[in-house]
Protein backbone atom coordinates (compact mmCIF):
# COMPACT_ATOMS: atom_id res chain seq x y z
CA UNK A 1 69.13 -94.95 5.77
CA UNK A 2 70.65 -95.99 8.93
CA UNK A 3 70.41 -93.89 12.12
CA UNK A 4 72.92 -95.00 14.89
CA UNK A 5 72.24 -93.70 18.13
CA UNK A 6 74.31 -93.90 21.73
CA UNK A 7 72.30 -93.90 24.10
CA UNK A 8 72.42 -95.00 28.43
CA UNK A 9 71.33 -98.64 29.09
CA UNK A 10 68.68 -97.02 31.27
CA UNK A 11 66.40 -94.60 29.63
CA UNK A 12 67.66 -95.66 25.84
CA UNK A 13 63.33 -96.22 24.91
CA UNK A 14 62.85 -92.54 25.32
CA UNK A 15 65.71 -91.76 23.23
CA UNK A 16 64.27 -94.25 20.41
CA UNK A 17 61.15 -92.87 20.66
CA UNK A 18 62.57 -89.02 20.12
CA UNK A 19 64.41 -90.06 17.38
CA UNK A 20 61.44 -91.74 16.02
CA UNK A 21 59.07 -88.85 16.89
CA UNK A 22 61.57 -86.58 14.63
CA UNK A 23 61.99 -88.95 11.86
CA UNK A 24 58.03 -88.80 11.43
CA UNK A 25 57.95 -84.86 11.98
CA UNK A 26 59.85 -84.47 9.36
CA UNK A 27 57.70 -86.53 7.15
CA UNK A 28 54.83 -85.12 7.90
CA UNK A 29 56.17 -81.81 7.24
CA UNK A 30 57.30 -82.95 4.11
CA UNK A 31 53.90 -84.17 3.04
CA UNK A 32 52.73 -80.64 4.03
CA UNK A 33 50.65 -82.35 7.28
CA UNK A 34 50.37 -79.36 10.03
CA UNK A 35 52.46 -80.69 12.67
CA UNK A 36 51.70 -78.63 15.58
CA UNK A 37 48.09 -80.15 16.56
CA UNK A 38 50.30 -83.56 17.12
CA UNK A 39 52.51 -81.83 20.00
CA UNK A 40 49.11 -82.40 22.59
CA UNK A 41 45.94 -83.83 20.59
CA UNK A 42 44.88 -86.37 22.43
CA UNK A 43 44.74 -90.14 20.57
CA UNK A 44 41.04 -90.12 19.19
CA UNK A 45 41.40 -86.16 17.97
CA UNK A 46 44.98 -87.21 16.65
CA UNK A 47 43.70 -89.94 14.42
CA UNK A 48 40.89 -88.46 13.34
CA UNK A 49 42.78 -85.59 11.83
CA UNK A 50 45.58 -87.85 10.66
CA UNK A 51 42.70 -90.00 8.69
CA UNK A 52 41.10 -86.58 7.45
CA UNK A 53 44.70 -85.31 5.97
CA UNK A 54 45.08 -89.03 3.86
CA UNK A 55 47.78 -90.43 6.34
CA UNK A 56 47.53 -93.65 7.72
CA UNK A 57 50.24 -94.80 10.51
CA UNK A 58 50.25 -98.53 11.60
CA UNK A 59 52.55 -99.02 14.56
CA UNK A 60 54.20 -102.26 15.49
CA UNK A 61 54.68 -101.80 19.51
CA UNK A 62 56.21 -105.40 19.98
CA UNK A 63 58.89 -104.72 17.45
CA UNK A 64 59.59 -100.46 17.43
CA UNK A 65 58.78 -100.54 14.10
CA UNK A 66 55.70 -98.10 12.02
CA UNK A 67 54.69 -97.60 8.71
CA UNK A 68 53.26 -94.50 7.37
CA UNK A 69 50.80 -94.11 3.99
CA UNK A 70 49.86 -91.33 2.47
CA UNK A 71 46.61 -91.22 0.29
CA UNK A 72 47.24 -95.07 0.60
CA UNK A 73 50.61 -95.16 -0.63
CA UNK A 74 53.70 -96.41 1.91
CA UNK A 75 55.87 -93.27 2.22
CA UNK A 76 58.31 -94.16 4.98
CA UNK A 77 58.85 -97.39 7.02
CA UNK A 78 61.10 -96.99 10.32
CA UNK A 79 62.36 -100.74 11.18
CA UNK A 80 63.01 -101.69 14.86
CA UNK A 81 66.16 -100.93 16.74
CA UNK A 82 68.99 -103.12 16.61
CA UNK A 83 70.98 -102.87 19.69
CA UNK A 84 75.06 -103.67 21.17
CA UNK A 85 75.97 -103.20 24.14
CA UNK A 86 79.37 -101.31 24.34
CA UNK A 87 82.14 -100.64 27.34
CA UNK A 88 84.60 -97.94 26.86
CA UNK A 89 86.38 -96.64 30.05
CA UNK A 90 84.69 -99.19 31.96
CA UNK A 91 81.13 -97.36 31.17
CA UNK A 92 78.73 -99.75 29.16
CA UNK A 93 75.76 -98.27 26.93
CA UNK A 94 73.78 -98.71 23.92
CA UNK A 95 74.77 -98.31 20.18
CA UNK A 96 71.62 -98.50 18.41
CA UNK A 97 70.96 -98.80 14.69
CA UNK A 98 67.83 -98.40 13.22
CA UNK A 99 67.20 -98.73 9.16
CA UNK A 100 64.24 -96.66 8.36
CA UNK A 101 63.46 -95.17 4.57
CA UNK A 102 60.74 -92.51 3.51
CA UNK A 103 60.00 -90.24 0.37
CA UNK A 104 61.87 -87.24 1.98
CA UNK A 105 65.11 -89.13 1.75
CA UNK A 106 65.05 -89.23 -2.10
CA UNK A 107 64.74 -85.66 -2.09
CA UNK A 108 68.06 -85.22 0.01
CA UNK A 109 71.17 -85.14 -1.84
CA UNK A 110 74.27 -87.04 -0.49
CA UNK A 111 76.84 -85.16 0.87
CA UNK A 112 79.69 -84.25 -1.77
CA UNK A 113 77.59 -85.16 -4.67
């Protein structure tokens, strides 16, 4: 899948990062991973219960990517941004695409099929 964003030149990480945060959310819901310890565990607690539930995450910082496992299988891969800068009305900002894939997207249906 590709998720295109809009987003202010200024700013447009946070945005990335919410749309990444959500993406992984999801996935972890999916996988049936309690979600609501992530909202405010600090990093050490965070992994430690990540590693205890079978997920693995491996982040790539200097690219915006991350790859998640799950009981060491890859079940979703979220690629680094791909960014244009845009004018309309004399306003410039960010359209940014971002390919990503996980097991939860099999499961959803195309619309109108």
């Amino acid at each position: 899948m590709i998720t295109v964003l809009l987003t202010e030149r200024s700013g447009y990480e946070s945005d990335i990062l919410e749309a990444r945060w959500y993406w992984l959310k999801d996935l972890l819901i999916y996988l049936g991973i309690g979600v609501e310890v992530l909202e405010d565990a600090e990093v050490p607690v965070l992994v430690e219960y990540l590693m205890d539930e079978g997920v693995e995450i491996t982040d790539y910082p200097s690219i915006g990517a991350m790859k998640v496992s799950y009981d060491g299988e890859v079940v979703g891969e979220w690629a680094g941004p791909e960014m244009t800068l845009k004018s309309e009305n004399g306003k410039l900002y960010f359209e940014v695409e971002i390919e990503h894939w996980s097991i939860l997207d099999e499961e959803i249906e195309p619309f109108g099929d």
